[in-house]
C-alpha atoms as a PDB file:
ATOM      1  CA  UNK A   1     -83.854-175.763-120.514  1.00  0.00           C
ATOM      2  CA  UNK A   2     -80.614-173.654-119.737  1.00  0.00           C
ATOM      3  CA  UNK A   3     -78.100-174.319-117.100  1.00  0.00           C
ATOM      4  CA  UNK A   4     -77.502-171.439-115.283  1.00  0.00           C
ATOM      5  CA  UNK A   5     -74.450-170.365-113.095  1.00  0.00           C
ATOM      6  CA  UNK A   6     -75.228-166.999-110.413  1.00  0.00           C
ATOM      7  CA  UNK A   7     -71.753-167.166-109.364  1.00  0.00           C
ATOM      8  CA  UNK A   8     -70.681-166.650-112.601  1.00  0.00           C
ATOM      9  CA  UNK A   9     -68.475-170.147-112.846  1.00  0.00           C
ATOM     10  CA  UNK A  10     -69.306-170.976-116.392  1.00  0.00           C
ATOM     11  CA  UNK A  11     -71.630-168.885-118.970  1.00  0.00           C
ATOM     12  CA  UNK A  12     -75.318-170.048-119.030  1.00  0.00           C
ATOM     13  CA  UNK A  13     -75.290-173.888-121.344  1.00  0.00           C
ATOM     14  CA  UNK A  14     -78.841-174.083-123.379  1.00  0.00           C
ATOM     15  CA  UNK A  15     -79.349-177.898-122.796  1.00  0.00           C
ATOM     16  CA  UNK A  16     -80.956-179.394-126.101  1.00  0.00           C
ATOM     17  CA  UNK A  17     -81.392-183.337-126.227  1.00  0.00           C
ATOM     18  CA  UNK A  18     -78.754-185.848-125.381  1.00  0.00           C
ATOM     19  CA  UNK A  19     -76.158-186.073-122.492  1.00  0.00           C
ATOM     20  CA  UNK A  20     -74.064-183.550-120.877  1.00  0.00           C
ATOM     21  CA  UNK A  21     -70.684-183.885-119.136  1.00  0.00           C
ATOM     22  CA  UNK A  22     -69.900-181.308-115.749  1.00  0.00           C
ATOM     23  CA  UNK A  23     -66.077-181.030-114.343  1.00  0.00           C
ATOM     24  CA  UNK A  24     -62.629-179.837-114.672  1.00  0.00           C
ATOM     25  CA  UNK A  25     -60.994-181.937-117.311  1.00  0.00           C
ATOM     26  CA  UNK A  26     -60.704-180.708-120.915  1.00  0.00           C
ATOM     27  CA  UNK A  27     -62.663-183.444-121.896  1.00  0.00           C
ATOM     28  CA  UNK A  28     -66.017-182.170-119.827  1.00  0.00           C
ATOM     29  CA  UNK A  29     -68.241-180.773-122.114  1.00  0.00           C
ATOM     30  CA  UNK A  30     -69.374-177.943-119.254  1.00  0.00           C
ATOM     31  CA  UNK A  31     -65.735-177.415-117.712  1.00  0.00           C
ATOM     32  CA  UNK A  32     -64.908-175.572-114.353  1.00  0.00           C
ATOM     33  CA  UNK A  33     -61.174-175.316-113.192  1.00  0.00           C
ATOM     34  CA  UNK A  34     -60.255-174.781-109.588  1.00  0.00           C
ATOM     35  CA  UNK A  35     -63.295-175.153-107.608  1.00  0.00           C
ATOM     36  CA  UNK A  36     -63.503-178.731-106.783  1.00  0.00           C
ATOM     37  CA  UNK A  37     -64.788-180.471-108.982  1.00  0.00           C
ATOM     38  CA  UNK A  38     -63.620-184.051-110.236  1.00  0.00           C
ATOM     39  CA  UNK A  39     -62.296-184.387-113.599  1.00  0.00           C
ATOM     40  CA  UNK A  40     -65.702-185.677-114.801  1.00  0.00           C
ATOM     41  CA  UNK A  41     -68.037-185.416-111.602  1.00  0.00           C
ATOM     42  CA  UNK A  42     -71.277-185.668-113.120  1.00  0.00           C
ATOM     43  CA  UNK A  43     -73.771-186.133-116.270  1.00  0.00           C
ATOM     44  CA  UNK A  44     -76.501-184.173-117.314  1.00  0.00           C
ATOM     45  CA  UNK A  45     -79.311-185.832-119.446  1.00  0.00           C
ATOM     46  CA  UNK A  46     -81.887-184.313-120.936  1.00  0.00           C
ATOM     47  CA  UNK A  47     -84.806-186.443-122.698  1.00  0.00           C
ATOM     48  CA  UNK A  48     -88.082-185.079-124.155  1.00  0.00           C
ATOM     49  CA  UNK A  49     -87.822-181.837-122.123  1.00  0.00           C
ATOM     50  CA  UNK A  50     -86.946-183.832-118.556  1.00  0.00           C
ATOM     51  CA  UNK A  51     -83.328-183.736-117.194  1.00  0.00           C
ATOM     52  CA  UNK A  52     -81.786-185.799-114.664  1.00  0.00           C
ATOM     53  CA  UNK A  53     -78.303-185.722-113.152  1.00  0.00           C
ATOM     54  CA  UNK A  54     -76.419-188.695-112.831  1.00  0.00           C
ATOM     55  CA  UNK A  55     -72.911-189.466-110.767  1.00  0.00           C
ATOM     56  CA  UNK A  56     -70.876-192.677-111.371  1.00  0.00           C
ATOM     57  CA  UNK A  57     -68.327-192.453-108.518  1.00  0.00           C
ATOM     58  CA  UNK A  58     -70.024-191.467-104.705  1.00  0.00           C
ATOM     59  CA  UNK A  59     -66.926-189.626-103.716  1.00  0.00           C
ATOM     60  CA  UNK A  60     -67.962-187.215-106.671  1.00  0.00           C
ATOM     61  CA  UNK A  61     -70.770-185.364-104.270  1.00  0.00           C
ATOM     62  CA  UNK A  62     -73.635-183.268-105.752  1.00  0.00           C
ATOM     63  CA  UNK A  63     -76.870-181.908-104.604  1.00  0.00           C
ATOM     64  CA  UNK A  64     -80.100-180.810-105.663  1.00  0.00           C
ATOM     65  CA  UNK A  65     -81.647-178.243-103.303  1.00  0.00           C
ATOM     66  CA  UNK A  66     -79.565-179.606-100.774  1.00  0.00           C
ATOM     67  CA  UNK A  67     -80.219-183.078-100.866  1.00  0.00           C
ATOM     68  CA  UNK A  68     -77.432-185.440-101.888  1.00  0.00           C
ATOM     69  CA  UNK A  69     -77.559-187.143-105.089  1.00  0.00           C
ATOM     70  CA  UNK A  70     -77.309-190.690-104.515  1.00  0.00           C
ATOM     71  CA  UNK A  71     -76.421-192.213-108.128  1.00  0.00           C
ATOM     72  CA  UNK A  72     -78.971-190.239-110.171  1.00  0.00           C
ATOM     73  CA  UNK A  73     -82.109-187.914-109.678  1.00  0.00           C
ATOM     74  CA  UNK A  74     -84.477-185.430-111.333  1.00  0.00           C
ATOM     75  CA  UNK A  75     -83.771-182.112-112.427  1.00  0.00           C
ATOM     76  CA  UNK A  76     -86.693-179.571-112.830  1.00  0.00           C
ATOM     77  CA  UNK A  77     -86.833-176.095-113.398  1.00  0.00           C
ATOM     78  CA  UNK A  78     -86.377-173.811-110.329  1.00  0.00           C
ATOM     79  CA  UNK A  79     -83.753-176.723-108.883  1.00  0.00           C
ATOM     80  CA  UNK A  80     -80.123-175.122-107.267  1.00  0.00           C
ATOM     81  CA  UNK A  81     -77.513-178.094-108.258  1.00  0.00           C
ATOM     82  CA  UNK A  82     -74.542-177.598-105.834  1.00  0.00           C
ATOM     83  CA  UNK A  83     -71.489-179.405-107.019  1.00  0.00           C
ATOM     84  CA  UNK A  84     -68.469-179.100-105.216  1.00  0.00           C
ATOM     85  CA  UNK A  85     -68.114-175.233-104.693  1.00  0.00           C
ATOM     86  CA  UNK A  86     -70.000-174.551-108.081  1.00  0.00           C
ATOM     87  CA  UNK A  87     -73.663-173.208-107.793  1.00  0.00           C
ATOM     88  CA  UNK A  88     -75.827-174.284-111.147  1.00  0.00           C
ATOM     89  CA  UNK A  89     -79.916-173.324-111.450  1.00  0.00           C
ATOM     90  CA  UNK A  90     -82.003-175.066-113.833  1.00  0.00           C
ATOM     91  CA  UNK A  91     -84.113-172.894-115.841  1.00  0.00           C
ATOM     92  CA  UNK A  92     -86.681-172.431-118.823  1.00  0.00           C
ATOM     93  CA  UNK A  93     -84.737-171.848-122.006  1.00  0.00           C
ATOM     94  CA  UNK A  94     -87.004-168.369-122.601  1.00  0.00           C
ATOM     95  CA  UNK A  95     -85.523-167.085-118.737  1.00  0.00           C
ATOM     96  CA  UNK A  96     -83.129-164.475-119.019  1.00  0.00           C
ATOM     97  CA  UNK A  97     -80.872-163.604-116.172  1.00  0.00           C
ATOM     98  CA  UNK A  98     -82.260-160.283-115.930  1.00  0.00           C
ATOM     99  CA  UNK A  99     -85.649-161.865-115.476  1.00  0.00           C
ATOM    100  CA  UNK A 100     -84.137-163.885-112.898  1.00  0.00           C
ATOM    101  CA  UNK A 101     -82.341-161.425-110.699  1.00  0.00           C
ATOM    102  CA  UNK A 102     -85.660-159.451-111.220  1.00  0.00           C
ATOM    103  CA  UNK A 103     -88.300-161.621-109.145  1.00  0.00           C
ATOM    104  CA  UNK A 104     -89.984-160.823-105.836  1.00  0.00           C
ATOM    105  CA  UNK A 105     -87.668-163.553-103.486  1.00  0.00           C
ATOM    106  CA  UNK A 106     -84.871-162.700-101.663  1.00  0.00           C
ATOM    107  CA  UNK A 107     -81.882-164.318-102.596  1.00  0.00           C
ATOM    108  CA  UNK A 108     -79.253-165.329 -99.680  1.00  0.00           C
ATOM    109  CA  UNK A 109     -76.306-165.459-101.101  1.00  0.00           C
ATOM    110  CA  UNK A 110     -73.844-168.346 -99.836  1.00  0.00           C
ATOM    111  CA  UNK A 111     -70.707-166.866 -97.881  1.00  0.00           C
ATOM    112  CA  UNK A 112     -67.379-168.393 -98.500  1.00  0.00           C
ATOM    113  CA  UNK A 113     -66.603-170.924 -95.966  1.00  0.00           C
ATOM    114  CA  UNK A 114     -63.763-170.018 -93.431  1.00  0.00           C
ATOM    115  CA  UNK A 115     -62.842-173.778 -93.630  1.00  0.00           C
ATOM    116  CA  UNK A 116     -62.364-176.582 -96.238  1.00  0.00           C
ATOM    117  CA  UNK A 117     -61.108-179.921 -95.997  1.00  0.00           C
ATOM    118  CA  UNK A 118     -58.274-180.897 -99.130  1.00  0.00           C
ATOM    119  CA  UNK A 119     -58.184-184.603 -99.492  1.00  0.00           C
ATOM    120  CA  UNK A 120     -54.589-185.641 -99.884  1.00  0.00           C
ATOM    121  CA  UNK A 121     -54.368-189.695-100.650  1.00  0.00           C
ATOM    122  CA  UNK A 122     -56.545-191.908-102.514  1.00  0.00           C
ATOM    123  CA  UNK A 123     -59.409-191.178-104.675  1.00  0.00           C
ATOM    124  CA  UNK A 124     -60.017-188.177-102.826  1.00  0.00           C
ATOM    125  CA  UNK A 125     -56.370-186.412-103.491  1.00  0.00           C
ATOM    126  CA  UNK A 126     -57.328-182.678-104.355  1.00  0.00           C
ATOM    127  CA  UNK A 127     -60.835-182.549-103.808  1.00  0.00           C
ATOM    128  CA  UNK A 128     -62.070-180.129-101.470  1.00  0.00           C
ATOM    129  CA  UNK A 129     -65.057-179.966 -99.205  1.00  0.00           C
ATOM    130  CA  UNK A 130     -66.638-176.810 -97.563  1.00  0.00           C
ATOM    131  CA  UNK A 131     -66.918-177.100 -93.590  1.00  0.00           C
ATOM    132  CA  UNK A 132     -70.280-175.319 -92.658  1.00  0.00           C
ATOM    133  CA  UNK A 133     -72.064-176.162 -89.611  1.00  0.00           C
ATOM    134  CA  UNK A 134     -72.066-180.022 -88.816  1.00  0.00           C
ATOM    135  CA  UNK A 135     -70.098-182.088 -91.287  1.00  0.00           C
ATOM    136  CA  UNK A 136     -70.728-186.278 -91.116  1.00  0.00           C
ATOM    137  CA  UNK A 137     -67.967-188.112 -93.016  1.00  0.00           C
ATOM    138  CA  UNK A 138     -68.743-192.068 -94.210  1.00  0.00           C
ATOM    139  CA  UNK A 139     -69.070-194.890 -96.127  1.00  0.00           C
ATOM    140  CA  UNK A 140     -72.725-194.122 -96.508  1.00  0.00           C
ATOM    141  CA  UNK A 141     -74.171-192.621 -99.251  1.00  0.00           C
ATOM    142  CA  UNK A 142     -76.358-189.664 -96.902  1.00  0.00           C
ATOM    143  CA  UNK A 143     -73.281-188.752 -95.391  1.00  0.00           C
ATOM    144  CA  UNK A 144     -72.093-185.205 -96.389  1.00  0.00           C
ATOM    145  CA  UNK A 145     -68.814-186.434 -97.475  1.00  0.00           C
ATOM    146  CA  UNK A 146     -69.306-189.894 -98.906  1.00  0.00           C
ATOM    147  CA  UNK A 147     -65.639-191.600 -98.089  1.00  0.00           C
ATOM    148  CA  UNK A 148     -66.518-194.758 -99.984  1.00  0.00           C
ATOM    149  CA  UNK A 149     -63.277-196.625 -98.754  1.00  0.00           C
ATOM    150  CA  UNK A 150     -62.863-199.922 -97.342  1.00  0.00           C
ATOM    151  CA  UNK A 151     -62.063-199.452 -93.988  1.00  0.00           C
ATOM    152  CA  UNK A 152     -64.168-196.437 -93.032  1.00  0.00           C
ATOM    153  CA  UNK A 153     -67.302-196.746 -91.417  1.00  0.00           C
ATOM    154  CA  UNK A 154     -71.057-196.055 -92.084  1.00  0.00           C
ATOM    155  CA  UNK A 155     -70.716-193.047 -90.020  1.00  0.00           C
ATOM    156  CA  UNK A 156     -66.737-192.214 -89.138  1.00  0.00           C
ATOM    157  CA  UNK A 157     -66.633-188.882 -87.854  1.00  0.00           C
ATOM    158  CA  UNK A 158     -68.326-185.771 -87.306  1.00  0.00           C
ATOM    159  CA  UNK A 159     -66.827-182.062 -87.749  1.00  0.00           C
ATOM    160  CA  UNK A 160     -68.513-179.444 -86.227  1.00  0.00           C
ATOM    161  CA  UNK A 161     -67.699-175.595 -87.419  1.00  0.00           C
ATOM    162  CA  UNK A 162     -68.261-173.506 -84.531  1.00  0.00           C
ATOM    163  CA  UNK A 163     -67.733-169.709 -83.993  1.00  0.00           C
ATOM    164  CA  UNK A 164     -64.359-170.024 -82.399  1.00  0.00           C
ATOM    165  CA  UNK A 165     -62.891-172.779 -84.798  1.00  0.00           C
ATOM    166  CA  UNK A 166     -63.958-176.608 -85.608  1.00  0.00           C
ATOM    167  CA  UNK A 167     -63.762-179.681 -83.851  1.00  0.00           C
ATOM    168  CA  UNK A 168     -63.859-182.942 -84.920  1.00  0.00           C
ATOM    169  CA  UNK A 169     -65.164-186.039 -83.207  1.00  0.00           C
ATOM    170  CA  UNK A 170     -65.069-189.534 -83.719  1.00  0.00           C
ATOM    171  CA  UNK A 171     -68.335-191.571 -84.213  1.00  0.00           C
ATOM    172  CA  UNK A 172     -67.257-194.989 -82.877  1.00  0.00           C
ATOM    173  CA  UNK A 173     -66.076-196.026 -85.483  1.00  0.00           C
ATOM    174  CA  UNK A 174     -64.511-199.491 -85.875  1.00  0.00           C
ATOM    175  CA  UNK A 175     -60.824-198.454 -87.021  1.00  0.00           C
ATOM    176  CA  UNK A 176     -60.645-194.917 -85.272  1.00  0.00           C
ATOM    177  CA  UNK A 177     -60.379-191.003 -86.384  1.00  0.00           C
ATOM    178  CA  UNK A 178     -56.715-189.200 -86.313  1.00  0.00           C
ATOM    179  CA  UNK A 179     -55.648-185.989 -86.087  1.00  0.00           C
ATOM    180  CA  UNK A 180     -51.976-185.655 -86.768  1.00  0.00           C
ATOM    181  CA  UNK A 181     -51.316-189.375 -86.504  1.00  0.00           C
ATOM    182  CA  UNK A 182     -53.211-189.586 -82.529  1.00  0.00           C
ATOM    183  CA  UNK A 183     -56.163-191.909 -82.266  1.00  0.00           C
ATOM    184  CA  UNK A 184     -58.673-189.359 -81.061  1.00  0.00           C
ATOM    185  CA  UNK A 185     -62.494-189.454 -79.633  1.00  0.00           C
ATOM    186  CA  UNK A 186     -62.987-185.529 -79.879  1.00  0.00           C
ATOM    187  CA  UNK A 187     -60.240-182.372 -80.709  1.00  0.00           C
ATOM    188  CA  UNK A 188     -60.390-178.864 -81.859  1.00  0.00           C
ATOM    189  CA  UNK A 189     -58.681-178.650 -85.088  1.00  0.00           C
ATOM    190  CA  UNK A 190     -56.855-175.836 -86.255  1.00  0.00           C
ATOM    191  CA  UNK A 191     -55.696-174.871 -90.379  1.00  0.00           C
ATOM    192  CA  UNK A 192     -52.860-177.149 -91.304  1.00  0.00           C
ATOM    193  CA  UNK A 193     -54.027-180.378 -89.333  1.00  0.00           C
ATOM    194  CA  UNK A 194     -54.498-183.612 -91.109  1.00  0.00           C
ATOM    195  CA  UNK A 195     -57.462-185.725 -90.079  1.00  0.00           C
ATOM    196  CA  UNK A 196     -57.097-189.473 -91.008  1.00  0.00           C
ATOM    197  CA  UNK A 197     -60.210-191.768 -91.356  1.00  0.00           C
ATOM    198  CA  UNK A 198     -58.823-195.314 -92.128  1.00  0.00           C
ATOM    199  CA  UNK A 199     -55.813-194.547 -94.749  1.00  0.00           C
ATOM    200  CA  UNK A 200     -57.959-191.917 -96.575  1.00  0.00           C
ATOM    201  CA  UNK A 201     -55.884-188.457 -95.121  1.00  0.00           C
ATOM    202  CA  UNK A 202     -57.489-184.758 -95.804  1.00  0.00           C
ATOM    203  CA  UNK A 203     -56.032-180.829 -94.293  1.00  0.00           C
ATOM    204  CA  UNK A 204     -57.911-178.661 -92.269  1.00  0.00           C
ATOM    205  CA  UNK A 205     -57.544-175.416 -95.042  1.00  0.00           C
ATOM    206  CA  UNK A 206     -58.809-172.177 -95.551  1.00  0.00           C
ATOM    207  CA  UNK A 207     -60.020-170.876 -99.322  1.00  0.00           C
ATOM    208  CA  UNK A 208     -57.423-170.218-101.160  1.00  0.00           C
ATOM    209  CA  UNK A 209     -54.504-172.184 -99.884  1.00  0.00           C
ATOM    210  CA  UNK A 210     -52.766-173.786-102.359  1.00  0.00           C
ATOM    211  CA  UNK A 211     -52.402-177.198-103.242  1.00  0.00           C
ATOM    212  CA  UNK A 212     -50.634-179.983-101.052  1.00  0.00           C
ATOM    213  CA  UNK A 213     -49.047-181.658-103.764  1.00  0.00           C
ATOM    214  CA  UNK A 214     -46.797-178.187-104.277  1.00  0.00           C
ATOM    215  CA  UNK A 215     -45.924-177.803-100.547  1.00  0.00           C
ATOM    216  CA  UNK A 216     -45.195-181.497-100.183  1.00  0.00           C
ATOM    217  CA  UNK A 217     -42.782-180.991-103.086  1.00  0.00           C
ATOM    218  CA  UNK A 218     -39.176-181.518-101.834  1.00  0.00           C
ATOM    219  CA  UNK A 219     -37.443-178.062-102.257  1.00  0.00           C
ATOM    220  CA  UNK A 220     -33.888-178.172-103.781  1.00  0.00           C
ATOM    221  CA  UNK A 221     -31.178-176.226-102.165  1.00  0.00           C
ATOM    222  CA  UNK A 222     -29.586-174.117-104.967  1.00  0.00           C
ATOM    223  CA  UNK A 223     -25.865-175.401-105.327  1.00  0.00           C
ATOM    224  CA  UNK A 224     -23.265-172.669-104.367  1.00  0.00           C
ATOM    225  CA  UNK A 225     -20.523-171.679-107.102  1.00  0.00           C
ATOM    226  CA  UNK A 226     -16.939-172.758-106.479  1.00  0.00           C
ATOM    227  CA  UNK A 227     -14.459-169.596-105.600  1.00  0.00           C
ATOM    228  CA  UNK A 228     -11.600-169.097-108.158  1.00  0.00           C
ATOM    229  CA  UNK A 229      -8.787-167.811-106.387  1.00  0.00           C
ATOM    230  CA  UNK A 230      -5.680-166.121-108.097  1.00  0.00           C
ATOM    231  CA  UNK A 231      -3.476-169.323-108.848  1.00  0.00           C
ATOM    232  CA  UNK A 232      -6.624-170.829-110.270  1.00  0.00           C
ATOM    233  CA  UNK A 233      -7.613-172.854-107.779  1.00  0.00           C
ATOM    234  CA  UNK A 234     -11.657-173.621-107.525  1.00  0.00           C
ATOM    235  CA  UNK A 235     -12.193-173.492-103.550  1.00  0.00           C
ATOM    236  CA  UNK A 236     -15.354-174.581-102.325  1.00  0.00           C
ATOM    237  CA  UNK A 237     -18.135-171.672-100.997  1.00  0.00           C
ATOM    238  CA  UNK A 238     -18.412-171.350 -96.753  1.00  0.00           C
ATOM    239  CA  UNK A 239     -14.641-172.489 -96.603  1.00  0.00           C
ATOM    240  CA  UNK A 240     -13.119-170.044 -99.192  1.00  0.00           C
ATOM    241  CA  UNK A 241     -12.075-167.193 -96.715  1.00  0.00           C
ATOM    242  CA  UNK A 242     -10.505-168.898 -94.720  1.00  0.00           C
ATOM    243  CA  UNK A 243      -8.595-170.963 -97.225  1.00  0.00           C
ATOM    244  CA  UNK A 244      -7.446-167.264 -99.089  1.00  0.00           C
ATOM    245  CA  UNK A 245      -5.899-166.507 -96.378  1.00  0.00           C
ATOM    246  CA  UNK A 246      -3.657-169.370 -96.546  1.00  0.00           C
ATOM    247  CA  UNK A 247      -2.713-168.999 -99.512  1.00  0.00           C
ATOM    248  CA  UNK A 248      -1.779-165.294 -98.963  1.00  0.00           C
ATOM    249  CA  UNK A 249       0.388-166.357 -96.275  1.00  0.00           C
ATOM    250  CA  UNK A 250       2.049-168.839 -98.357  1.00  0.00           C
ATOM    251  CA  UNK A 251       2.987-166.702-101.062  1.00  0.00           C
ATOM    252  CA  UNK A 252       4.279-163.945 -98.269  1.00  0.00           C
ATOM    253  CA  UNK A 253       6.366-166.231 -96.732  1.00  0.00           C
ATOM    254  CA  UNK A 254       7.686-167.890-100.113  1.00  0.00           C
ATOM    255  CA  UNK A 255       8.141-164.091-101.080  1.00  0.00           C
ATOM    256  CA  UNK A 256      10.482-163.301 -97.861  1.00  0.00           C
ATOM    257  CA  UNK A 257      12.241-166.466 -98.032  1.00  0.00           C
ATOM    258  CA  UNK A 258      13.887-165.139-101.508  1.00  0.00           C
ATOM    259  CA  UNK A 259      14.804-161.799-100.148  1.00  0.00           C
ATOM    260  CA  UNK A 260      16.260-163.015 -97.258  1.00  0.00           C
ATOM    261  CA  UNK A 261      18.419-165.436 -99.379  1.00  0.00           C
ATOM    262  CA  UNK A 262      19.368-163.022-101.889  1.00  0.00           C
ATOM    263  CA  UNK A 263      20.337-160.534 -98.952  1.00  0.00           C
ATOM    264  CA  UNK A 264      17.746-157.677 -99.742  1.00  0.00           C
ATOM    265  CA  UNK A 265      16.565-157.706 -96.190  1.00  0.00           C
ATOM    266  CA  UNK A 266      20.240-157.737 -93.961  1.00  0.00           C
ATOM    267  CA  UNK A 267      20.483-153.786 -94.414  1.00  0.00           C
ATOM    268  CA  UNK A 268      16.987-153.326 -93.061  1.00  0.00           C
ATOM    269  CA  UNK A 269      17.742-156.028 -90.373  1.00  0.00           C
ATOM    270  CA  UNK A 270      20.892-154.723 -89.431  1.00  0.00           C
END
């Protein structure tokens, strides 16, 4: 069998006997940065020929021809694995990808979403989620985001991606749905807005934003550098014009006080 990736994520893995490791930490044994994907989100194993992929935590969400995996499941030729936002076929070790891109179906390929959702707290800190048509968030396992949290219902909340924008609605659930810290039963949502289920928080984002953790970090103001006037003294930036001027007065007036005393000014006086 080979493990194939069409959106060019990963080069194509032959898959020989024994067990195979898919996410984003160093330690995975197929690693893919930056789309999603927990540090170790799931586990291919392949046995006499068969394969079947396995996930250990449920907030770790997978598919197999768009049916969520719901601790482990079969793998067969032909399958489309969706993890996260990587896209992984399952094909005969003699298939080549020319082969492949070479048959008589039409292939739709899957558009970017215009929307994500970035978990920021808990378990779910930096994982992402496409939002593509309706989107069911819960404790239970067929939801399409699996928030297995204490605290959050069987069904939560529902968001909807429409053509004008998304809107998010609550599903009666026992300890409410939030959107920028107001209980709510239904709300548009625009980019930016944090929905709240329970304590488990996630942004409304678009592809490509960056990570919450770097615009939540606390920006330093650069410290201004102290003045040195003439007579050495350090005066302190946003007051040093004014105190210059002082100064320059003080040293004019010390100046005319001597000239007067010594008498070089009574000629120009008189």
């Amino acid at each position: 069998m080979k493990l194939h990736f069409p959106h060019g994520d990963h080069a194509d893995v032959d898959l020989q006997a024994g067990t195979y490791t898919v996410g984003s930490s160093a330690n995975a044994d197929i690693r893919v940065e930056n789309k999603g994907l927990g540090d170790i989100h799931a586990t291919l194993s392949v046995v006499d020929d068969e394969c079947e992929v396995k996930i250990d935590n449920e907030a770790s969400l997978i598919s197999v021809n768009g049916k969520l995996v719901k601790g482990n499941k079969e793998v067969r030729e032909g399958d489309l694995l969706i993890a996260a936002q990587v896209h992984m076929k399952m094909l005969s070790s003699t298939a080549s990808e020319e082969e492949e891109a070479d048959d008589s179906r039409t292939r739709v390929r899957m558009a970017l979403p215009k929307f994500i959702l970035r978990g920021v707290s808990g378990a779910y800190f930096g994982k992402t989620y496409p939002l593509r048509g309706s989107t069911i968030l819960g404790r239970h396992s067929e939801c399409h985001i699996c928030v297995n949290a204490d605290g959050i219902s069987r069904k939560h909340a529902q968001i909807d991606a429409e053509v004008d924008g998304l809107v998010v609605s609550d599903l009666g659930s026992s300890n409410g749905t939030f959107v920028n810290g107001k209980k709510i039963d239904k709300v548009e949502l625009k980019v930016g807005d944090e929905v709240k289920l329970d304590n488990i928080r996630f942004l409304v984002q678009t592809p490509g934003m960056s990570d919450p953790a770097l615009d939540n970090t606390a920006k330093k103001s650069t410290p201004k550098k102290p003045i040195e006037t003439s007579d050495n003294t350090n005066v302190k930036a946003g007051g040093g014009g004014a105190m210059k001027w002082v100064v320059t007065l003080l040293l004019l007036g010390g100046a005319v006080a001597v000239a007067w005393k010594m008498g070089y000014l009574k000629g120009i006086i008189d």
